[in-house]
Protein backbone atom coordinates (compact mmCIF):
# COMPACT_ATOMS: atom_id res chain seq x y z
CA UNK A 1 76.19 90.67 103.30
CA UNK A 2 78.35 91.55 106.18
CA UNK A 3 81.22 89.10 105.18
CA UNK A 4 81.12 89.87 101.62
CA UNK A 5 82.01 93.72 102.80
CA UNK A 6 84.68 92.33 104.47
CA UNK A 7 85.94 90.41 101.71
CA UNK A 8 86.21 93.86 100.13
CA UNK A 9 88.33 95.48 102.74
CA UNK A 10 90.68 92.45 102.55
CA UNK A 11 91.52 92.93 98.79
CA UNK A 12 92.06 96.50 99.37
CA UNK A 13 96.46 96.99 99.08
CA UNK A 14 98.00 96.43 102.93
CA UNK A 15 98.85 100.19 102.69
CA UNK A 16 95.31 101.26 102.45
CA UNK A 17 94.15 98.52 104.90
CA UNK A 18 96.72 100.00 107.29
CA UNK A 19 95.75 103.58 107.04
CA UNK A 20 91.83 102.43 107.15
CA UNK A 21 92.57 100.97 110.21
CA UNK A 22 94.18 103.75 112.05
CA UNK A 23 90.49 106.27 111.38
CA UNK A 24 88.46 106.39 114.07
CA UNK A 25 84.92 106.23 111.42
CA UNK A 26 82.67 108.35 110.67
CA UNK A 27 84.57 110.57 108.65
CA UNK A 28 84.31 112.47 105.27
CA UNK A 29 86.88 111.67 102.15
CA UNK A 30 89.03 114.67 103.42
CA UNK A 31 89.81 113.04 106.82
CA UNK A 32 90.82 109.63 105.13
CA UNK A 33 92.98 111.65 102.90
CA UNK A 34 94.67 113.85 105.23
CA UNK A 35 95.30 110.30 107.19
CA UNK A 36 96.88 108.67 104.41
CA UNK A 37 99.26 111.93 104.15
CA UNK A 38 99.95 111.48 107.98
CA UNK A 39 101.22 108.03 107.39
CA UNK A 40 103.13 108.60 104.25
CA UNK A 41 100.88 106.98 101.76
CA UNK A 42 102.30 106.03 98.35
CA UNK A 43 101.13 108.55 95.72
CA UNK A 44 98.83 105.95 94.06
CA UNK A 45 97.47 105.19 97.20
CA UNK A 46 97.24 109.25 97.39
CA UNK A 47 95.19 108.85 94.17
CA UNK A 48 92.63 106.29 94.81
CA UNK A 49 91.08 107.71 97.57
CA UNK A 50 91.30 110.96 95.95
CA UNK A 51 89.02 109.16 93.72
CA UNK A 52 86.15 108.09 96.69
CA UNK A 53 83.28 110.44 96.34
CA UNK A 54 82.97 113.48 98.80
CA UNK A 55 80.68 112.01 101.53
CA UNK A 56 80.09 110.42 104.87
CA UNK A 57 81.89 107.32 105.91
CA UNK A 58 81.28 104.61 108.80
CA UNK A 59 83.58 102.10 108.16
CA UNK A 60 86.98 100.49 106.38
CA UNK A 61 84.74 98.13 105.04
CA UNK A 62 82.06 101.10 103.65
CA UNK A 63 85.27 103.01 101.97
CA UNK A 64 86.39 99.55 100.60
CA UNK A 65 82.93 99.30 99.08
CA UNK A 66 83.62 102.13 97.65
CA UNK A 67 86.87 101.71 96.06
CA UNK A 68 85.18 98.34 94.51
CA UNK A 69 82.82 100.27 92.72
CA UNK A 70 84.87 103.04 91.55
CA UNK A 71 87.06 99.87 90.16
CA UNK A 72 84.62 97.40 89.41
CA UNK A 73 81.81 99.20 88.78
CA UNK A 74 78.50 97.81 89.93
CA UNK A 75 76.29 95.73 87.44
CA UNK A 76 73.55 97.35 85.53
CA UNK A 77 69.82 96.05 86.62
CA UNK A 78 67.66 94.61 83.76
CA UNK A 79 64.45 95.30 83.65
């Protein structure tokens, strides 16, 4: 489980990787965006964690899960 997590946070763009890196976790969505603003981030970049919902994080790899859903969207269960 841990790995595939880590997979995640790989795939995420080297900006975001970057600024993930540089957040001393937990944090909230504010904190990772007020980061990204420190370091410059790229408008888009700006926008996609505008996008992560307003809650607790504890690590890259949590916000990359994250992102992957927002993206990907996680598979529907059948019954």
């Amino acid at each position: 489980m841990e790995t595939e997590s880590k997979s995640k946070f790989t795939e995420l763009p080297m900006e975001t990787q970057e600024i993930l890196k540089n957040i001393d976790f937990p944090v909230k969505r504010h904190d990772i965006i007020e980061q990204a603003r420190k370091s410059e981030a790229t408008p888009d970049i700006l926008r996609e964690l505008g996008m992560l919902p307003d809650r607790q994080y504890n690590s890259a790899e949590d916000v990359a899960e994250e992102l992957h859903r927002i993206y990907i969207g996680t598979p529907s269960k059948k019954a």
